[in-house]
PDB file of N, CA and C in Angstrom:
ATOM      1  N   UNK A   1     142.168  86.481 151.689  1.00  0.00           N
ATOM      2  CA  UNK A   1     141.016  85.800 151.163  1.00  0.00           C
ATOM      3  C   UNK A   1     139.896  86.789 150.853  1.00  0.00           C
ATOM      4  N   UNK A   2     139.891  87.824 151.515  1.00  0.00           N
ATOM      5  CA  UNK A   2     139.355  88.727 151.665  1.00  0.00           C
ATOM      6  C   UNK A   2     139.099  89.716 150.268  1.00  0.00           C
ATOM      7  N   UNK A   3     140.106  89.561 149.544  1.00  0.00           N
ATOM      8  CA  UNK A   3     140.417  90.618 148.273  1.00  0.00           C
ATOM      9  C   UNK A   3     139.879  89.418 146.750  1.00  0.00           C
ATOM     10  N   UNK A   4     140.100  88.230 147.230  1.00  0.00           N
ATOM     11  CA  UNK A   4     139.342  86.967 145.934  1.00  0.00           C
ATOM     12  C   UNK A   4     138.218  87.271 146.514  1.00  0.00           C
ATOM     13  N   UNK A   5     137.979  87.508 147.008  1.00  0.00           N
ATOM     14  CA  UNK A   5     135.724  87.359 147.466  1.00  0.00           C
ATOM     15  C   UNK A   5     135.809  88.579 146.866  1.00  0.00           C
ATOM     16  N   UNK A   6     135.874  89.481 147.093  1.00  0.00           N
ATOM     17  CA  UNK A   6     135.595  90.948 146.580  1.00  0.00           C
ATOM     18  C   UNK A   6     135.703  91.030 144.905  1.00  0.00           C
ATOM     19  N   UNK A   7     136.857  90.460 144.660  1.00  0.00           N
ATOM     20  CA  UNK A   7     136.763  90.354 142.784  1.00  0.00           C
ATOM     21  C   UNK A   7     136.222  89.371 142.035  1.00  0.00           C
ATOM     22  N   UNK A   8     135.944  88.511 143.255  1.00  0.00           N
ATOM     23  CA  UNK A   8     134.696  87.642 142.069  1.00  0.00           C
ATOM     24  C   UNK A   8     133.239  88.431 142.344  1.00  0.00           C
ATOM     25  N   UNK A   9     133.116  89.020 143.556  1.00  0.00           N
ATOM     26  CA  UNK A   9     132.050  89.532 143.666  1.00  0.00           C
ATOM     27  C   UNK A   9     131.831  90.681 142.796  1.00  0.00           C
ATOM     28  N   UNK A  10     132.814  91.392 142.555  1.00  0.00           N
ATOM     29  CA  UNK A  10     132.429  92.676 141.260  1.00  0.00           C
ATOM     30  C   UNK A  10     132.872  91.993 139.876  1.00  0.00           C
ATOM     31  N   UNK A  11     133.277  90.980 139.821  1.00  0.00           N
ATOM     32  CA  UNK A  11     133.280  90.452 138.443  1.00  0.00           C
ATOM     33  C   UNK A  11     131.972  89.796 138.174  1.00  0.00           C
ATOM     34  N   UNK A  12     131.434  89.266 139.236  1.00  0.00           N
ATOM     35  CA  UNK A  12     129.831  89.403 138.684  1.00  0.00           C
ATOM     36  C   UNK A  12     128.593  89.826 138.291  1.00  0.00           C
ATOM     37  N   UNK A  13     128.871  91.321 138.875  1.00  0.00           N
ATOM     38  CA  UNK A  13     128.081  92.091 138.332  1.00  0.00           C
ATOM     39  C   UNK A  13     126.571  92.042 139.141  1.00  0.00           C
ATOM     40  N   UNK A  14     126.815  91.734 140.386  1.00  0.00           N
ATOM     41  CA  UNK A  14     125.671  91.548 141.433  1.00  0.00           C
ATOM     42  C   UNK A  14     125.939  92.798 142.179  1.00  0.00           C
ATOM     43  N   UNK A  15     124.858  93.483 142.530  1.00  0.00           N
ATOM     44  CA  UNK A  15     125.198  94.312 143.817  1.00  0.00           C
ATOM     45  C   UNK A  15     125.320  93.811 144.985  1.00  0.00           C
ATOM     46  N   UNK A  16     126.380  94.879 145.954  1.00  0.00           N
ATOM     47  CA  UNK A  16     126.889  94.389 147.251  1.00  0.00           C
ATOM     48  C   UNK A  16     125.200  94.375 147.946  1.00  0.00           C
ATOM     49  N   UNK A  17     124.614  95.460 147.833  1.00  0.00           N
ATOM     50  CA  UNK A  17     123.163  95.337 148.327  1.00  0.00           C
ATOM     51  C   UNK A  17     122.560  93.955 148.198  1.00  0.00           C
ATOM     52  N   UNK A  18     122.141  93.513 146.997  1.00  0.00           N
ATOM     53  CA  UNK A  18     121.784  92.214 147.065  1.00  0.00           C
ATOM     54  C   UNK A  18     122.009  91.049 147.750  1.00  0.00           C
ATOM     55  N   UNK A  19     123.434  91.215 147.111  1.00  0.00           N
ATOM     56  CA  UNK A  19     124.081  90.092 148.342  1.00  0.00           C
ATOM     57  C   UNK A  19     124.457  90.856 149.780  1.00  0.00           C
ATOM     58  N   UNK A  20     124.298  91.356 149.924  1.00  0.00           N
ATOM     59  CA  UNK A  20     124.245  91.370 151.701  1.00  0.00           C
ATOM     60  C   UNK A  20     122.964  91.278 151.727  1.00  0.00           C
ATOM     61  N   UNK A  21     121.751  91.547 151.138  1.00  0.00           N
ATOM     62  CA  UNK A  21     120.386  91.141 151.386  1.00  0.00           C
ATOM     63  C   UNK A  21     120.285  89.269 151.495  1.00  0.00           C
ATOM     64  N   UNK A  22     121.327  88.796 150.599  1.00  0.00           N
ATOM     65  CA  UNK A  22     121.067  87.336 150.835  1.00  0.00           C
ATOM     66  C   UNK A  22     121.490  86.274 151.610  1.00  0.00           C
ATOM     67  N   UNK A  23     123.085  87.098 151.889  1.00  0.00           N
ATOM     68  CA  UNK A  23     123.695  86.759 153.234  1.00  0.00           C
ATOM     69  C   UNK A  23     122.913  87.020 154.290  1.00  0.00           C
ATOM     70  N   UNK A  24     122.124  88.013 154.809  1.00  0.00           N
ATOM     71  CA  UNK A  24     121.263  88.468 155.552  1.00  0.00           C
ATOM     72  C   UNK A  24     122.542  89.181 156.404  1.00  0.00           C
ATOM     73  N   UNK A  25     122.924  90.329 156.077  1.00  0.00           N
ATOM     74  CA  UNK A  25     124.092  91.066 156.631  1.00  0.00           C
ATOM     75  C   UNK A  25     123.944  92.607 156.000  1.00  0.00           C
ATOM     76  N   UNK A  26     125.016  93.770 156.853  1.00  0.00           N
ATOM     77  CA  UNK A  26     124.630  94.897 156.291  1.00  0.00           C
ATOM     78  C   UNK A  26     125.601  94.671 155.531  1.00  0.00           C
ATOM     79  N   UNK A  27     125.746  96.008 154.517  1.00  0.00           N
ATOM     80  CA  UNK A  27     126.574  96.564 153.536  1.00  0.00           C
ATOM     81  C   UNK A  27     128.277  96.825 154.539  1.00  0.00           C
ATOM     82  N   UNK A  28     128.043  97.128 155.350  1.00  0.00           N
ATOM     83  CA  UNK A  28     129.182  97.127 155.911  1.00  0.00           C
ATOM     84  C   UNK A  28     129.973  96.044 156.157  1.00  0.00           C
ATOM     85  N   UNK A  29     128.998  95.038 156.544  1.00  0.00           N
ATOM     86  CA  UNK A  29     129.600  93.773 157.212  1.00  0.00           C
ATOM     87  C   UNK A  29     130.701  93.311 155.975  1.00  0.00           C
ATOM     88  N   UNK A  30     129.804  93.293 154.700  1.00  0.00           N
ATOM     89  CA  UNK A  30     130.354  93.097 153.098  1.00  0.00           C
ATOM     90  C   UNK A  30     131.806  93.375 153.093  1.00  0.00           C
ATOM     91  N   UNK A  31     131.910  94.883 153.245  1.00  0.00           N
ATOM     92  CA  UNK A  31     133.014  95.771 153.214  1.00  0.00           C
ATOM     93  C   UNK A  31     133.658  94.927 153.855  1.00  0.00           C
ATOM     94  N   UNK A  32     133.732  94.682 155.693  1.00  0.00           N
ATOM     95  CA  UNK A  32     134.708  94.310 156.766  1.00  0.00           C
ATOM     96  C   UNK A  32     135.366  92.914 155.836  1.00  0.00           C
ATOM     97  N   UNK A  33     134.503  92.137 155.037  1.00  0.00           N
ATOM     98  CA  UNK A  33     134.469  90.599 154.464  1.00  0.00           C
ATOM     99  C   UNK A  33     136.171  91.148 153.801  1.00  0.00           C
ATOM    100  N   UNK A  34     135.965  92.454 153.465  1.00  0.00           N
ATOM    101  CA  UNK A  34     136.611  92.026 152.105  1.00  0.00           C
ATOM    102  C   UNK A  34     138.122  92.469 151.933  1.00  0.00           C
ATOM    103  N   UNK A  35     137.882  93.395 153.289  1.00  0.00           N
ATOM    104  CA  UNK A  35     139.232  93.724 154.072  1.00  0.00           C
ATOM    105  C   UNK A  35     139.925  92.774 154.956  1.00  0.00           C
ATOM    106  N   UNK A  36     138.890  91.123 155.111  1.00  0.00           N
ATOM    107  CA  UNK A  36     139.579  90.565 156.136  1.00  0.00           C
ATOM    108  C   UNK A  36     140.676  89.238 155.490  1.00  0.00           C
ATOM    109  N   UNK A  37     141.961  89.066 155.476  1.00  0.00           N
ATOM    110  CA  UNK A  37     142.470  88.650 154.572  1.00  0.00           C
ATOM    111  C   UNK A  37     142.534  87.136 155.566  1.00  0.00           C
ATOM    112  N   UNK A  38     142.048  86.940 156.348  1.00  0.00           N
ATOM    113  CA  UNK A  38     141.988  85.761 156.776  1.00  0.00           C
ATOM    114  C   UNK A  38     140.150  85.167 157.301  1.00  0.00           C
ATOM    115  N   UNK A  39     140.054  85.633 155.682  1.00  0.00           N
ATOM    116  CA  UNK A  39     138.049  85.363 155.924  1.00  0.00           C
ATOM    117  C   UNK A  39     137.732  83.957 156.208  1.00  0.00           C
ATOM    118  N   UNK A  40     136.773  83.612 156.916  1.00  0.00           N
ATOM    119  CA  UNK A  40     136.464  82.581 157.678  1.00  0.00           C
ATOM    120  C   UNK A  40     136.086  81.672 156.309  1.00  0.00           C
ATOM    121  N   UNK A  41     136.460  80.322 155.510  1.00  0.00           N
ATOM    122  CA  UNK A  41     136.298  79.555 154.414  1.00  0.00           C
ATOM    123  C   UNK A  41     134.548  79.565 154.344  1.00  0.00           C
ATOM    124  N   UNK A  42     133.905  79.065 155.666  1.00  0.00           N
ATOM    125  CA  UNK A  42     132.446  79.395 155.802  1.00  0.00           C
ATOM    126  C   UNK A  42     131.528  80.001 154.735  1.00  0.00           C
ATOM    127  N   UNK A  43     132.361  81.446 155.389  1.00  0.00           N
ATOM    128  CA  UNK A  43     131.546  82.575 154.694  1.00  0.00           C
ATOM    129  C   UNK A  43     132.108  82.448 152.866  1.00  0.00           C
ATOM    130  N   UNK A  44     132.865  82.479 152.913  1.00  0.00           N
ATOM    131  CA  UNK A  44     133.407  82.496 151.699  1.00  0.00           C
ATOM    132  C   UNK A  44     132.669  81.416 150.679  1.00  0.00           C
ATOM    133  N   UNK A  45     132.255  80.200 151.125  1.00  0.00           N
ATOM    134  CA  UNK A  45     131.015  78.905 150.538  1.00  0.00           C
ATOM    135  C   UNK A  45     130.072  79.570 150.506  1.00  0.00           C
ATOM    136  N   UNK A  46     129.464  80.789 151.402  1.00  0.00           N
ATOM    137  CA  UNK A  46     128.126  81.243 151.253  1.00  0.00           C
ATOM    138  C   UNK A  46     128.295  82.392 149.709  1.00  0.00           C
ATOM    139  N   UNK A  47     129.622  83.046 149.912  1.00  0.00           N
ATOM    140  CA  UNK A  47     129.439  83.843 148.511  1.00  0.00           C
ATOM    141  C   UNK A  47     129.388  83.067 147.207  1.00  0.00           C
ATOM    142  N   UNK A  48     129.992  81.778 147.636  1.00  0.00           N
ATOM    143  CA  UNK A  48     129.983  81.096 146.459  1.00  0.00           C
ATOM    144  C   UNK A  48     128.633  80.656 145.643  1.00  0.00           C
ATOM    145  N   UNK A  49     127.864  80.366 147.183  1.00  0.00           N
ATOM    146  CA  UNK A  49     126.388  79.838 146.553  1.00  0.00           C
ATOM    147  C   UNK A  49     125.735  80.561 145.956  1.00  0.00           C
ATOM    148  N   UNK A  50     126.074  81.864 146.199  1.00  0.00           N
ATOM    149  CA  UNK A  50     125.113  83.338 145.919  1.00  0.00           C
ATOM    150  C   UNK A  50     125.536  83.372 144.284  1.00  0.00           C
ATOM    151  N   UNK A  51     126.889  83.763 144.550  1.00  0.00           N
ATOM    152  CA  UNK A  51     127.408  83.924 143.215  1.00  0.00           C
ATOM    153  C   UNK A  51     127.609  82.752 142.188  1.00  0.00           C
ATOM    154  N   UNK A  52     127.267  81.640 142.473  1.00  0.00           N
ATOM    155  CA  UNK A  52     127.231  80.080 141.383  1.00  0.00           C
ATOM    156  C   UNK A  52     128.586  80.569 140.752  1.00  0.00           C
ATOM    157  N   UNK A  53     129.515  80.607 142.103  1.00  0.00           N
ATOM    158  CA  UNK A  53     131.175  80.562 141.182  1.00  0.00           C
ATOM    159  C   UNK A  53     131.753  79.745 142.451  1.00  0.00           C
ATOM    160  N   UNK A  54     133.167  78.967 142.101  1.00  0.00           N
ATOM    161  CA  UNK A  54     134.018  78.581 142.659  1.00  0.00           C
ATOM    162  C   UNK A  54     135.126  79.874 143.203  1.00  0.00           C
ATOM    163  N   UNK A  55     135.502  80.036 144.469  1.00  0.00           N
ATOM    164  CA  UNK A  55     135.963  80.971 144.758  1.00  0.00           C
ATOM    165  C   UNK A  55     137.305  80.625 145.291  1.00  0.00           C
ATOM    166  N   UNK A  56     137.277  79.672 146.461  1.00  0.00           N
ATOM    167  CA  UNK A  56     138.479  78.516 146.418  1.00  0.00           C
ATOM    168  C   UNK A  56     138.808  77.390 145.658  1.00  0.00           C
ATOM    169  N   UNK A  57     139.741  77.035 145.873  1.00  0.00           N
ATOM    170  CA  UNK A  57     140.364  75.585 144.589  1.00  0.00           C
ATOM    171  C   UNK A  57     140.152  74.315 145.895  1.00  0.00           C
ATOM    172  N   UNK A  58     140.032  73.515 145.553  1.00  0.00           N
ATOM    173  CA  UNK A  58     140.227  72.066 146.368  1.00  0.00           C
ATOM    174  C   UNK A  58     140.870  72.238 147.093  1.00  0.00           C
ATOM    175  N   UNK A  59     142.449  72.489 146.367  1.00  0.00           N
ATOM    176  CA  UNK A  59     143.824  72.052 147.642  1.00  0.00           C
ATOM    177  C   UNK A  59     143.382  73.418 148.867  1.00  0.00           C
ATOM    178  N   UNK A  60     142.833  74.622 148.587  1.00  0.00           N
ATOM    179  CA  UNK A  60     142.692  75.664 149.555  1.00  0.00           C
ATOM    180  C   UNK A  60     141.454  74.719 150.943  1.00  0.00           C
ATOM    181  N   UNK A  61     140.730  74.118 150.028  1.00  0.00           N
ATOM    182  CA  UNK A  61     139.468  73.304 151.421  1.00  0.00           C
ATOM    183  C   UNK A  61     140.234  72.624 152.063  1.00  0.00           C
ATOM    184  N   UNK A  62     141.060  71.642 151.205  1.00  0.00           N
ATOM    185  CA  UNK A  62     141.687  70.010 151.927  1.00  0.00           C
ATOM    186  C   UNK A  62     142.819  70.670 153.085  1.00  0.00           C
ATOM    187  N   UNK A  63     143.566  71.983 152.312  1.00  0.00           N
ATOM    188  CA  UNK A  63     144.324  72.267 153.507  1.00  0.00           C
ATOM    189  C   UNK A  63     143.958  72.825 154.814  1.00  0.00           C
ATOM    190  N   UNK A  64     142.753  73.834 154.573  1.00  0.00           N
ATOM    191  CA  UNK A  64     142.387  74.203 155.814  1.00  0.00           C
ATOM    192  C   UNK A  64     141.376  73.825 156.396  1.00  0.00           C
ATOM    193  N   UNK A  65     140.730  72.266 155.834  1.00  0.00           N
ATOM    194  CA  UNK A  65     139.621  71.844 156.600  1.00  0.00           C
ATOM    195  C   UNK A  65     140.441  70.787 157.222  1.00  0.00           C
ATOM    196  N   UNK A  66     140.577  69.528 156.294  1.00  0.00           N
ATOM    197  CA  UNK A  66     141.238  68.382 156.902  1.00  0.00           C
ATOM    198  C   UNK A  66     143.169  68.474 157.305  1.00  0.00           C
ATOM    199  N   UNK A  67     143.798  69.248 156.732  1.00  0.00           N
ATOM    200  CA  UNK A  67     145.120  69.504 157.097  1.00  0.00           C
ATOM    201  C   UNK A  67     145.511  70.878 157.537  1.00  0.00           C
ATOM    202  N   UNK A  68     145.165  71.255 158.493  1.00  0.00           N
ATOM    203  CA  UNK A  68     145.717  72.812 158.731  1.00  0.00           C
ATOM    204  C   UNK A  68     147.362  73.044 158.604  1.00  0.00           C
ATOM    205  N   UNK A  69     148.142  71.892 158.644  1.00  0.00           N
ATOM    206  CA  UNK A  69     149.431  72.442 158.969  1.00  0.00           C
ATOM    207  C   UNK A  69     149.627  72.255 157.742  1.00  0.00           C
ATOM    208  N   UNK A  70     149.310  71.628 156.478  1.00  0.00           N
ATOM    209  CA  UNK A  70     150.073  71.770 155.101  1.00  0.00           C
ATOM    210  C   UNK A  70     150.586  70.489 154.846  1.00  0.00           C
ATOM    211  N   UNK A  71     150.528  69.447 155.818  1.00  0.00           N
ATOM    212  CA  UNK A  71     151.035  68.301 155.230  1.00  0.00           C
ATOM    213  C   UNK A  71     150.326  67.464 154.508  1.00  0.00           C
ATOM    214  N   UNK A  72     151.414  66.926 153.549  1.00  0.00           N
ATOM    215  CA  UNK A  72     150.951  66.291 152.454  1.00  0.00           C
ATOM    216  C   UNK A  72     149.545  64.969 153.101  1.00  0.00           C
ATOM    217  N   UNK A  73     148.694  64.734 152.138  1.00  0.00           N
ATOM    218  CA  UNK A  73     147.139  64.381 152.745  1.00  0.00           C
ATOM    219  C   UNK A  73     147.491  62.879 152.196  1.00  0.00           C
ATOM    220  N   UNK A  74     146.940  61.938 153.438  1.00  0.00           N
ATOM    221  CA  UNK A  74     146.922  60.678 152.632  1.00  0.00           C
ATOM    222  C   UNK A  74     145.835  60.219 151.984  1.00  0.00           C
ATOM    223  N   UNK A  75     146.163  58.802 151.770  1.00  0.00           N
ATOM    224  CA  UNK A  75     145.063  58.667 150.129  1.00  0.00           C
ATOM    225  C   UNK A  75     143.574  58.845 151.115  1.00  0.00           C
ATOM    226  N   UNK A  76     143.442  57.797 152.609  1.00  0.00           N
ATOM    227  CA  UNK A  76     142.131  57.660 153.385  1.00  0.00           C
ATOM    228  C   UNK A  76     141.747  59.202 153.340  1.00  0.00           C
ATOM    229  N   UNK A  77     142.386  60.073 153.749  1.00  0.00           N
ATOM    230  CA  UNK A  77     142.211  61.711 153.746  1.00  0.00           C
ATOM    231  C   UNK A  77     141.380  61.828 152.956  1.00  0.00           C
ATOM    232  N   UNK A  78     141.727  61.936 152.256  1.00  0.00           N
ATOM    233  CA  UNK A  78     141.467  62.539 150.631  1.00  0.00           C
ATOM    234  C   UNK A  78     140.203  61.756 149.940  1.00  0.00           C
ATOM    235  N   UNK A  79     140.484  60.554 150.592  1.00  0.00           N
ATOM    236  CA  UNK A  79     138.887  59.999 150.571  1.00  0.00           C
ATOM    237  C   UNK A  79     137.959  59.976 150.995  1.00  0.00           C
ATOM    238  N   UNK A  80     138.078  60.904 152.504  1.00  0.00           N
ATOM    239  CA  UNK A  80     137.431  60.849 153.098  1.00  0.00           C
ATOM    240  C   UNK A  80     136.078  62.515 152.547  1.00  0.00           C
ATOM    241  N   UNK A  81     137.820  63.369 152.379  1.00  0.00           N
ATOM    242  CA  UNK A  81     137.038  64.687 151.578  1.00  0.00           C
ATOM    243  C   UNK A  81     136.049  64.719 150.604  1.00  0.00           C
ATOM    244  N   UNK A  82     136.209  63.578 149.739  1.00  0.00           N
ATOM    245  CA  UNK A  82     135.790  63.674 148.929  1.00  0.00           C
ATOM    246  C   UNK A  82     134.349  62.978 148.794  1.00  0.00           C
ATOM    247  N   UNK A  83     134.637  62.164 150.052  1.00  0.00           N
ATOM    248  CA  UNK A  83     132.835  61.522 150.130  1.00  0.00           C
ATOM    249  C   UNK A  83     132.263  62.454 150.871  1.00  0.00           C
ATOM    250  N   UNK A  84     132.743  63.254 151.705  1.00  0.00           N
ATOM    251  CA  UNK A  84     131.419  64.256 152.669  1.00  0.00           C
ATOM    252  C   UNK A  84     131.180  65.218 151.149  1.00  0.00           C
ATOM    253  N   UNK A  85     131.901  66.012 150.612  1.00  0.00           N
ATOM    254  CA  UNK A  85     131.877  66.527 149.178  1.00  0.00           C
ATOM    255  C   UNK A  85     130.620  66.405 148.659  1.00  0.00           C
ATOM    256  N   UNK A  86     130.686  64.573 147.904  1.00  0.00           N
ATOM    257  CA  UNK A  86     129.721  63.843 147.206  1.00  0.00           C
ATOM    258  C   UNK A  86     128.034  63.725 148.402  1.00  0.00           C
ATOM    259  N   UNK A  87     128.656  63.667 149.559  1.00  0.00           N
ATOM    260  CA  UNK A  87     127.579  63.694 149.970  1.00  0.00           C
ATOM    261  C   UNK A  87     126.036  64.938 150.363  1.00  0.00           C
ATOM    262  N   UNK A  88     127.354  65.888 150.519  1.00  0.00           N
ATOM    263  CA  UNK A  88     126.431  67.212 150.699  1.00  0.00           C
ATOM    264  C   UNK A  88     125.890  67.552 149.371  1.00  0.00           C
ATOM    265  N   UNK A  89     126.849  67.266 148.442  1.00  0.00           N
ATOM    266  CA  UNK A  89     125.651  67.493 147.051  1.00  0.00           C
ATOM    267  C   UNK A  89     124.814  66.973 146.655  1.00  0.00           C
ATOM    268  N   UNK A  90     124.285  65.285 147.086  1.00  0.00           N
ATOM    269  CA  UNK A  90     123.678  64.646 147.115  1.00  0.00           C
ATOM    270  C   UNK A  90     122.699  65.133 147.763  1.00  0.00           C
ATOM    271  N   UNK A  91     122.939  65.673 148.885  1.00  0.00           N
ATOM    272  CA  UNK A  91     121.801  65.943 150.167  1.00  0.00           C
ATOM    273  C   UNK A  91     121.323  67.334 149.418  1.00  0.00           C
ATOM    274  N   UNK A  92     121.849  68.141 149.021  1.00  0.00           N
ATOM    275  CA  UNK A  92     121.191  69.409 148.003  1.00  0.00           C
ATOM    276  C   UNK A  92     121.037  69.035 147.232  1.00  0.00           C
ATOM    277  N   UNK A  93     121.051  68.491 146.271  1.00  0.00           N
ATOM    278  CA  UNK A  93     120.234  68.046 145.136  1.00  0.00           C
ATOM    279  C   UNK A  93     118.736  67.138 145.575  1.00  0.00           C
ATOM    280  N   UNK A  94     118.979  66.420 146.557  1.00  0.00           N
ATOM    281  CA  UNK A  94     117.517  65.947 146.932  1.00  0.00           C
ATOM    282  C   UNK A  94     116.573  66.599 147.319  1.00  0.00           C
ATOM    283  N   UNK A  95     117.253  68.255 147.870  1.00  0.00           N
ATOM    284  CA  UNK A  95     115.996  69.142 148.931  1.00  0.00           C
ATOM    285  C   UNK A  95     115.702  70.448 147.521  1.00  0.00           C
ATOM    286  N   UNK A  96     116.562  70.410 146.520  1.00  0.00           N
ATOM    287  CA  UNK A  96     116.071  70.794 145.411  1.00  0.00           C
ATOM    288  C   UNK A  96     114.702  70.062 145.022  1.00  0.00           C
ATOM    289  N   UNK A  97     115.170  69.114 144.434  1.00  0.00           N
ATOM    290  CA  UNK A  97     114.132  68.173 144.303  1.00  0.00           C
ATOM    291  C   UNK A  97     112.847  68.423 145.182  1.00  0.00           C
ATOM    292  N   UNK A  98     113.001  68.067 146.280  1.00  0.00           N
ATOM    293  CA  UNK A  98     111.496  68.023 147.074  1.00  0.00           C
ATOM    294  C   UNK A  98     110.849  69.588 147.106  1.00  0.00           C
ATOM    295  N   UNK A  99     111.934  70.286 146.820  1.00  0.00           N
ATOM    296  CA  UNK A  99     111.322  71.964 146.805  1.00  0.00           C
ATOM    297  C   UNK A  99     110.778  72.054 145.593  1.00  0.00           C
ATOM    298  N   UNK A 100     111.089  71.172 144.274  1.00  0.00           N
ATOM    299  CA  UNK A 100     110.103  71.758 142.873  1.00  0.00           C
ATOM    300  C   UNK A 100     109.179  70.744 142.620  1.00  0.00           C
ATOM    301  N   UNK A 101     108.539  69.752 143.820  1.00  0.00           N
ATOM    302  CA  UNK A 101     107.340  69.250 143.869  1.00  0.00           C
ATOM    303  C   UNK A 101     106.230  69.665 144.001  1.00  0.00           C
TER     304      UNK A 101
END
């Protein structure tokens, strides 16, 4: 996971400086990120926010948030993913909002 964070991160054309300035982390820590091939999904949402890219696909969240072992997800599952989803964007889009008041 470790080596997709790293090439979206130089395919964007951001410095590692920056973003470890925004992660609030050193330059090293960056590095350890990118060597670690079992990077925590966490961190990996935070490069995403930085970088306004998708870095994992769906089926990579649904499997290792709500199904760790790989089995096939039922429909309640899958509904369930998809409303916390809808909801956290909801909840950021509202504190957007109250921040450009």
């Amino acid at each position: 996971m470790g080596h997709t964070v790293e090439n979206a991160v130089r395919s964007s054309g951001m410095s590692i400086t920056a973003i470890s300035y925004k992660l609030n982390v050193s330059r090293k820590t960056i590095y350890n990120y990118f060597d670690d091939p079992e990077l925590d999904l966490k961190i990996v949402q935070r490069f995403e926010k930085i970088l306004h890219t998708s870095i994992i696909s769906k089926d990579q969240l649904m499997v290792n948030y709500d199904n760790p072992e790989g089995m096939p997800l039922t429909a309640e599952k899958e509904a369930a993913y998809w409303r916390a989803k809808y909801i956290d964007l909801l909840e950021r889009y509202t504190q957007l909002l109250e921040n450009h008041k």
